[in-house]
C-alpha atoms as a PDB file:
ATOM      1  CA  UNK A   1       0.000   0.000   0.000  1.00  0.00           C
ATOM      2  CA  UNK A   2       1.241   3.465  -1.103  1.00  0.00           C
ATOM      3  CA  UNK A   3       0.672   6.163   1.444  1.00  0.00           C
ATOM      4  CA  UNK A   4       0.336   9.859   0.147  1.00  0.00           C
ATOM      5  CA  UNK A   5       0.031  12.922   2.140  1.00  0.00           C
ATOM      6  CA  UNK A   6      -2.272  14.750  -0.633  1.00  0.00           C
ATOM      7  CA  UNK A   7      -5.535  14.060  -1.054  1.00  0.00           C
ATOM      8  CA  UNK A   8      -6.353  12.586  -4.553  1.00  0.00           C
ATOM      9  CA  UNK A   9      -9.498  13.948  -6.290  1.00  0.00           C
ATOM     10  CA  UNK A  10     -11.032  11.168  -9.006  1.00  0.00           C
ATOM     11  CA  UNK A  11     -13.786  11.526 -11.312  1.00  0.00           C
ATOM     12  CA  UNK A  12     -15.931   8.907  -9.992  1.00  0.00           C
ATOM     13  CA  UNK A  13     -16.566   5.982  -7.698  1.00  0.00           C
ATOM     14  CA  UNK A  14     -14.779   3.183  -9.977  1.00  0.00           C
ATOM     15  CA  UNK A  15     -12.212   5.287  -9.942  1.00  0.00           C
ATOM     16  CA  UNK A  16     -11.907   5.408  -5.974  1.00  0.00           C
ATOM     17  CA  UNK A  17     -12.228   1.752  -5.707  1.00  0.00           C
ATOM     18  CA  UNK A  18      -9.546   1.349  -7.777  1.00  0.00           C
ATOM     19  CA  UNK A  19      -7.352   3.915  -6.191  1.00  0.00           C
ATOM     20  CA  UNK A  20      -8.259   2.724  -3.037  1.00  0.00           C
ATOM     21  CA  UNK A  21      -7.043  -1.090  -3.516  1.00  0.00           C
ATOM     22  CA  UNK A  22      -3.426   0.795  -4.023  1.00  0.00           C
ATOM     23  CA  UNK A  23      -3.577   3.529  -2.128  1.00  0.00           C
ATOM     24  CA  UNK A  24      -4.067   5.083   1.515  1.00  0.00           C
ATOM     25  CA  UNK A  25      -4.565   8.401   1.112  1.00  0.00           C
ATOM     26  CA  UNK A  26      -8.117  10.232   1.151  1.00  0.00           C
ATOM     27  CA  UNK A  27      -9.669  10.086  -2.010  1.00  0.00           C
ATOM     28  CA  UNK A  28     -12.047  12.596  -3.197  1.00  0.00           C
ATOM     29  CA  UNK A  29     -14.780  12.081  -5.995  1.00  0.00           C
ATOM     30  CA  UNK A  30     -16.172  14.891  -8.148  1.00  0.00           C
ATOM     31  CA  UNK A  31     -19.262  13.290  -9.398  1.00  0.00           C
ATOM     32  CA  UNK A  32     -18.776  13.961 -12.831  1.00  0.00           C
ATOM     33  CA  UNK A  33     -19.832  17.813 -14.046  1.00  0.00           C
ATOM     34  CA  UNK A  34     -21.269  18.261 -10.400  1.00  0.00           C
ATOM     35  CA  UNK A  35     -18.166  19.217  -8.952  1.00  0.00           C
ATOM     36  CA  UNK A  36     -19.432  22.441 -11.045  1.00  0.00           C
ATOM     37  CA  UNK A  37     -21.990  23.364  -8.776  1.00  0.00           C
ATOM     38  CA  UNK A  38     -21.171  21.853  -5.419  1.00  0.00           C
ATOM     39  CA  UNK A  39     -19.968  24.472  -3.426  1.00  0.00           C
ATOM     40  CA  UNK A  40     -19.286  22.340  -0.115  1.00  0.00           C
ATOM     41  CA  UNK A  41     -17.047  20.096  -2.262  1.00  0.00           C
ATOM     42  CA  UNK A  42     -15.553  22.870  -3.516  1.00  0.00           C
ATOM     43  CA  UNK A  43     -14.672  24.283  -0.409  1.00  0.00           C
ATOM     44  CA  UNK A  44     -13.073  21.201   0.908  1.00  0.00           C
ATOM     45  CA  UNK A  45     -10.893  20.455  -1.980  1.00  0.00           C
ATOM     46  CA  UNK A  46      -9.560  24.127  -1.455  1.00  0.00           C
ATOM     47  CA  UNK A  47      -9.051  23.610   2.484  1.00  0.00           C
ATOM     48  CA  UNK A  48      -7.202  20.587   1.306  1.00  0.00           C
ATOM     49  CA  UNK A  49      -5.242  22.086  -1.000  1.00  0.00           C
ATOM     50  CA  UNK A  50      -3.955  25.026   0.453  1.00  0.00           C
ATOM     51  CA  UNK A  51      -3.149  22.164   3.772  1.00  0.00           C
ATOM     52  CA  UNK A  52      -1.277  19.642   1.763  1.00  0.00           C
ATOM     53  CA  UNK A  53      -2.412  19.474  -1.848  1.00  0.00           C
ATOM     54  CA  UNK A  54      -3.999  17.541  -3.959  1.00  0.00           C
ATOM     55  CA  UNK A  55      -3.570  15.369  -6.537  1.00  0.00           C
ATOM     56  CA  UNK A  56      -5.788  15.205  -9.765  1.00  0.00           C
ATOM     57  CA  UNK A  57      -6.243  11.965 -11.417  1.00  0.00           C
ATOM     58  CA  UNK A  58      -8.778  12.092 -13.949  1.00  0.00           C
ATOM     59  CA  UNK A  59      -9.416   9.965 -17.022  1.00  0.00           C
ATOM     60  CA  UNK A  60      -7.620  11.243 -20.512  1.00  0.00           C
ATOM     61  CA  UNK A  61     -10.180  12.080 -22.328  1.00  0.00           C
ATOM     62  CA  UNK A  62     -12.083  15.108 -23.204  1.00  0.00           C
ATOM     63  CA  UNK A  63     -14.751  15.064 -20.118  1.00  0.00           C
ATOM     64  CA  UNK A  64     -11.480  14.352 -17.980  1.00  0.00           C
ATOM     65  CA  UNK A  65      -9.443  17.127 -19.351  1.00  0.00           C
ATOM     66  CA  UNK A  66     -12.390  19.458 -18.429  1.00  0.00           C
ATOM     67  CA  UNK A  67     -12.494  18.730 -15.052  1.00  0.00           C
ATOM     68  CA  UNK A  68      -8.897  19.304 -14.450  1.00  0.00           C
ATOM     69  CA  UNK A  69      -8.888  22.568 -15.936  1.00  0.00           C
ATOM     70  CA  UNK A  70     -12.054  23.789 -13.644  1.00  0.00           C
ATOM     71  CA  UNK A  71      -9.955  22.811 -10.433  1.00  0.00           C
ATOM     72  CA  UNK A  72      -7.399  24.130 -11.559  1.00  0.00           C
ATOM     73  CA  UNK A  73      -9.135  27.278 -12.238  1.00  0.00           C
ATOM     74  CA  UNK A  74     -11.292  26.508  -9.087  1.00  0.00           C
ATOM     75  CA  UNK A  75      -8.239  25.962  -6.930  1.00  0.00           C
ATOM     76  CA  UNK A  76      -6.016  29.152  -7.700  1.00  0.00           C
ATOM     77  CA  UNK A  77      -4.397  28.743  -3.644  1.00  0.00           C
ATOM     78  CA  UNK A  78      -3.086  26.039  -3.090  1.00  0.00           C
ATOM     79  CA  UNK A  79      -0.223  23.286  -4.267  1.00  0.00           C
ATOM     80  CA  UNK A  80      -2.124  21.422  -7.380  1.00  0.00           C
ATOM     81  CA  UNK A  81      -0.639  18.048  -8.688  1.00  0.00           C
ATOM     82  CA  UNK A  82      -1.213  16.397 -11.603  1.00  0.00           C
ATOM     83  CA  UNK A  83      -1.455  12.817 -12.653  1.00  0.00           C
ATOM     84  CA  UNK A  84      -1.693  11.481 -16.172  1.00  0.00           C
ATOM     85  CA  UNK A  85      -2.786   8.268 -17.323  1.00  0.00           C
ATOM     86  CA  UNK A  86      -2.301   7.097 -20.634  1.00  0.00           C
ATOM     87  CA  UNK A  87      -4.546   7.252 -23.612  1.00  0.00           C
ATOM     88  CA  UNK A  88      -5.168   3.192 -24.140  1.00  0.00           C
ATOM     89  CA  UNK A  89      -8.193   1.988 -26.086  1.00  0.00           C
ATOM     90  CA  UNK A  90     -10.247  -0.463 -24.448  1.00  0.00           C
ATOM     91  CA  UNK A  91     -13.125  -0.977 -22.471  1.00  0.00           C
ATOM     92  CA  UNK A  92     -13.378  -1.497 -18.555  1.00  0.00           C
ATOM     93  CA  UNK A  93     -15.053  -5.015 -17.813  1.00  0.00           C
ATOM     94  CA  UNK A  94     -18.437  -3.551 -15.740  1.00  0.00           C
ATOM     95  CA  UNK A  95     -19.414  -1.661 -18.960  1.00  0.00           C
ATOM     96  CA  UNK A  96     -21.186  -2.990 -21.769  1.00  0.00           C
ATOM     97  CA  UNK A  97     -19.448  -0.526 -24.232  1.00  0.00           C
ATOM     98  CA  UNK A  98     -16.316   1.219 -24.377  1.00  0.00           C
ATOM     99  CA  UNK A  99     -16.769   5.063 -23.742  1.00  0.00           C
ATOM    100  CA  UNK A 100     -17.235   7.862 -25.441  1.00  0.00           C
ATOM    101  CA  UNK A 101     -13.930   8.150 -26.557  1.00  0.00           C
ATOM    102  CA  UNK A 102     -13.386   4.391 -26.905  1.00  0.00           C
ATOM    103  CA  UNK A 103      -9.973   4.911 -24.180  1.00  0.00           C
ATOM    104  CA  UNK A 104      -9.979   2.892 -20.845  1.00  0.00           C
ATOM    105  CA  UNK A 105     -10.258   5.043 -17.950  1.00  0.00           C
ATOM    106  CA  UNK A 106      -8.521   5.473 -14.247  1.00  0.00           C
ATOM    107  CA  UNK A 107     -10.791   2.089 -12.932  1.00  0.00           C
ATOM    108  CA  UNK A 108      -9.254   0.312 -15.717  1.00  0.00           C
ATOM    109  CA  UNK A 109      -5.918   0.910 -15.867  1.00  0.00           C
ATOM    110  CA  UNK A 110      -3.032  -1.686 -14.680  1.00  0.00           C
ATOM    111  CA  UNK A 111      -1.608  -0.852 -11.216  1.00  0.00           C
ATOM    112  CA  UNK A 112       1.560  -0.210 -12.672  1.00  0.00           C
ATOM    113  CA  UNK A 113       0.411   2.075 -14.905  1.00  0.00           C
ATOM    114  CA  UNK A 114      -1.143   4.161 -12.025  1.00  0.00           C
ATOM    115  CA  UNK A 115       2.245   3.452  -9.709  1.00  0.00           C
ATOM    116  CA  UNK A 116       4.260   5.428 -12.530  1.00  0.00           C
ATOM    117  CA  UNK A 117       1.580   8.239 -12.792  1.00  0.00           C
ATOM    118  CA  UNK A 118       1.893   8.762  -9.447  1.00  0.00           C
ATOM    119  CA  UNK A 119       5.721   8.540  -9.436  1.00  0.00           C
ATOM    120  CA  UNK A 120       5.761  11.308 -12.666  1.00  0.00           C
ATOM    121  CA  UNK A 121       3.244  14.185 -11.118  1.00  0.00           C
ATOM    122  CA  UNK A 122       5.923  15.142  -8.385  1.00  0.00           C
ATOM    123  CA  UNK A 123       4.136  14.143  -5.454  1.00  0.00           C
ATOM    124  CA  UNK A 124       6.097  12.097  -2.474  1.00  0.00           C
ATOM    125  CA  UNK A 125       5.235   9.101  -1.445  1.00  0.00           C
ATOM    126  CA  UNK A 126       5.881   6.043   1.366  1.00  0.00           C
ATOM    127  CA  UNK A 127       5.299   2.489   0.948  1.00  0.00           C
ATOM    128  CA  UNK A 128       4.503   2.493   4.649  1.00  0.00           C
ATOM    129  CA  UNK A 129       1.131   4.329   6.323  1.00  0.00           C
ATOM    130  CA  UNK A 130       0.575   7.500   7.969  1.00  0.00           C
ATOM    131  CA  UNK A 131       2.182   6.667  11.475  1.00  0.00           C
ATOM    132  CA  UNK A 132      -1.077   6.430  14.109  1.00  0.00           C
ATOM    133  CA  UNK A 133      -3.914   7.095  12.320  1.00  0.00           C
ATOM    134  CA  UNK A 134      -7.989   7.983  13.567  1.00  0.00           C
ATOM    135  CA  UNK A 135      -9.816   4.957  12.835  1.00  0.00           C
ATOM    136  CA  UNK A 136     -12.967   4.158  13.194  1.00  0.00           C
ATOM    137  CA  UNK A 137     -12.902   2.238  17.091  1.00  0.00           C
ATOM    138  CA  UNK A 138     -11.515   6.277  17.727  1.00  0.00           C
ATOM    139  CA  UNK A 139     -14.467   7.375  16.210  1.00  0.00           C
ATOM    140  CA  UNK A 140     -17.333   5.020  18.044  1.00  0.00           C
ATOM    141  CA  UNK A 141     -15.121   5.789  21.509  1.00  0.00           C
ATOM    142  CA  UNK A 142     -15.877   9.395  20.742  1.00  0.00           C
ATOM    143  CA  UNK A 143     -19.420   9.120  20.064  1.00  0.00           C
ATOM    144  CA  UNK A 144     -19.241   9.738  16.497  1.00  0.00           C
ATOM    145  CA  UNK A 145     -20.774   6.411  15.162  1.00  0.00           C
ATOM    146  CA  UNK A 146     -22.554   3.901  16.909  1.00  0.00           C
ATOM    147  CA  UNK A 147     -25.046   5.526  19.252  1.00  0.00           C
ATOM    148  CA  UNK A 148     -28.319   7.595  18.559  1.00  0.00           C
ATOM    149  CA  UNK A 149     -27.603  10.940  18.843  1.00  0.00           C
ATOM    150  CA  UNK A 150     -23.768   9.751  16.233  1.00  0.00           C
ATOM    151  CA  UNK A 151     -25.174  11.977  13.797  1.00  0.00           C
ATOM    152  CA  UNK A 152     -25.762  15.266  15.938  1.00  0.00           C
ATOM    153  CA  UNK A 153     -21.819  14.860  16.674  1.00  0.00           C
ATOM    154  CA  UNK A 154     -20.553  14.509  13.544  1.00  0.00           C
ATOM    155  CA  UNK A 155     -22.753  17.489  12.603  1.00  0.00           C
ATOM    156  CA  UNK A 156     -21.060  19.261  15.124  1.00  0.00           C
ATOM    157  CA  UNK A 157     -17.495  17.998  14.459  1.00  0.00           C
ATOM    158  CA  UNK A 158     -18.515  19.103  10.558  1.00  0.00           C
ATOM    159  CA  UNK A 159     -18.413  22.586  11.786  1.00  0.00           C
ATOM    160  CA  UNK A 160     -15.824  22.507  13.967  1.00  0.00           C
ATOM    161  CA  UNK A 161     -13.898  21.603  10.777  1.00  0.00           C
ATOM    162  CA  UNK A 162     -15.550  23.434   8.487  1.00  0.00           C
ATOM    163  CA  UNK A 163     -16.105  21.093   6.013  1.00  0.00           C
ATOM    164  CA  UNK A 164     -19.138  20.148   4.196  1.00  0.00           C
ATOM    165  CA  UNK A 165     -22.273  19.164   5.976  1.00  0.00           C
ATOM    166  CA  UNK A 166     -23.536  15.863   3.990  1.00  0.00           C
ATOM    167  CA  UNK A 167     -20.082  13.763   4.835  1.00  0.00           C
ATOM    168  CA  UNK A 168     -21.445  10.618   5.937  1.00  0.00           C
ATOM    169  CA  UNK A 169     -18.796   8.974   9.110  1.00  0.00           C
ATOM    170  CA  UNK A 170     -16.775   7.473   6.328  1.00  0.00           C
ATOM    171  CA  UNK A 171     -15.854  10.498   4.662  1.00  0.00           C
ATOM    172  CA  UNK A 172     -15.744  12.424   7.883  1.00  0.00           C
ATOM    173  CA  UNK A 173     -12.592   9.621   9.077  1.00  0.00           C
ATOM    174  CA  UNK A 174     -10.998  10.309   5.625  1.00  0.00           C
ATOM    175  CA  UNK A 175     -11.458  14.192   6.181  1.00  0.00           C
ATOM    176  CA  UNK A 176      -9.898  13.725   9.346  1.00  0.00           C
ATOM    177  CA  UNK A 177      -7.130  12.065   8.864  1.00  0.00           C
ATOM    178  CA  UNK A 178      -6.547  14.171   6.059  1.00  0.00           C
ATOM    179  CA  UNK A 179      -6.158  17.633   7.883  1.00  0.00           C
ATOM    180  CA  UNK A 180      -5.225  16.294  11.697  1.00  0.00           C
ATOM    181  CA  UNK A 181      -2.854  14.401  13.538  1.00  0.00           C
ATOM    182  CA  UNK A 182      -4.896  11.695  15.539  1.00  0.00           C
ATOM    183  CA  UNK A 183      -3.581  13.774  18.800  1.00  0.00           C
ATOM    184  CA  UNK A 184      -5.436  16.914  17.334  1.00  0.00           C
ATOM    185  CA  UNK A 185      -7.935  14.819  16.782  1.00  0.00           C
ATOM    186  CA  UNK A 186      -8.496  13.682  20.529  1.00  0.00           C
ATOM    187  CA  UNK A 187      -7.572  17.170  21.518  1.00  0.00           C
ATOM    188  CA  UNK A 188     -10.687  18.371  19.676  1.00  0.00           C
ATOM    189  CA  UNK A 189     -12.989  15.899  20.894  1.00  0.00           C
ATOM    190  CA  UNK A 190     -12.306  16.879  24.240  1.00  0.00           C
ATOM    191  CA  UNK A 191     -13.160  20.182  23.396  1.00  0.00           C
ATOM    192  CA  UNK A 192     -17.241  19.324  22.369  1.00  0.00           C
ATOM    193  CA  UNK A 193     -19.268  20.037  24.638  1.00  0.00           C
ATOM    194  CA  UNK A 194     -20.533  17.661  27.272  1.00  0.00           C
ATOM    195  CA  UNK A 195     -24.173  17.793  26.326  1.00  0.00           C
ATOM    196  CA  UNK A 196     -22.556  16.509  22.309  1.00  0.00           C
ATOM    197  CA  UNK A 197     -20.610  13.640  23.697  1.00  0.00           C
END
């Protein structure tokens, strides 16, 4: 497993699963053209990039291209990577037809393909994880999952963090681990108030 310290933004959820079999690092999906008008998303791709980066790995082909160039112009603060995959005709196995463009996309590329992509857009990585992360046993301890009122404290936690309100637990622990230490983490907990936790 490959361990980045940017975030990596994808265009879909194929995509993420795919990523996410080689990768620990959060990954972000854009949801096609919605990334357009989602202004939450938006905002936490920025907060991301101006803490760490991020790291754009979108499909080569013309839909792919455009989404690139709206983060980019999207994102003008910030440190911006970019990843390229290859233009190789084929079709991914879930799909009844090639695309658009007739070109495989990131969910069907090889994972060496991917490993050099990563290696050429100039972004470090480990082959070991992010020492002590927040996992999920940190998050049901806390009160964050698991127990009725779960919900009410991750609202609560989402504005702490200022990050966008619909993040379901899952994507709040990615979030997390994305922008805090697990000690910052834990300090912040501590700091909800009594009637939250």
């Amino acid at each position: 497993m490959i361990h980045l310290r940017q975030a990596v933004v994808v265009e879909g959820k194929y995509d993420k699963i795919r990523l996410s079999s080689l990768i620990d690092a959060p990954i972000l999906v854009t949801n096609g053209f919605r990334i357009f008008h989602d202004r939450e998303q938006m905002a936490l791709l920025r907060r991301l990039a101006r803490q760490d980066g991020l790291l754009i790995l979108t499909d080569s082909d013309t839909a792919g291209f455009r989404i690139r160039n709206y983060l980019k112009s999207a994102i003008p603060q910030g440190k911006l990577f970019h990843a390229y995959i290859p233009e190789i005709l084929g079709k991914e196995p879930r799909k009844k037809q090639p695309s658009k463009e007739g070109t495989l996309g990131v969910e069907g590329m090889d994972r060496q393909i991917l490993i050099e992509a990563l290696q050429k857009s100039g972004v470090l990585f480990t082959e070991q994880p992010k020492p002590d992360p927040v996992t999920r046993l940190d998050f049901y301890e806390a009160g964050l999952s698991g127990s009725p009122d779960s919900s009410a404290k991750r609202l609560f936690l989402l504005r702490e963090l200022g990050l966008p309100k619909y993040l379901s637990a899952g994507a709040l622990l990615q979030a997390v681990n994305a922008l805090m230490t697990r000690a910052e983490f834990l300090a912040l907990v501590q700091r909800l108030p009594q009637e939250r936790r």
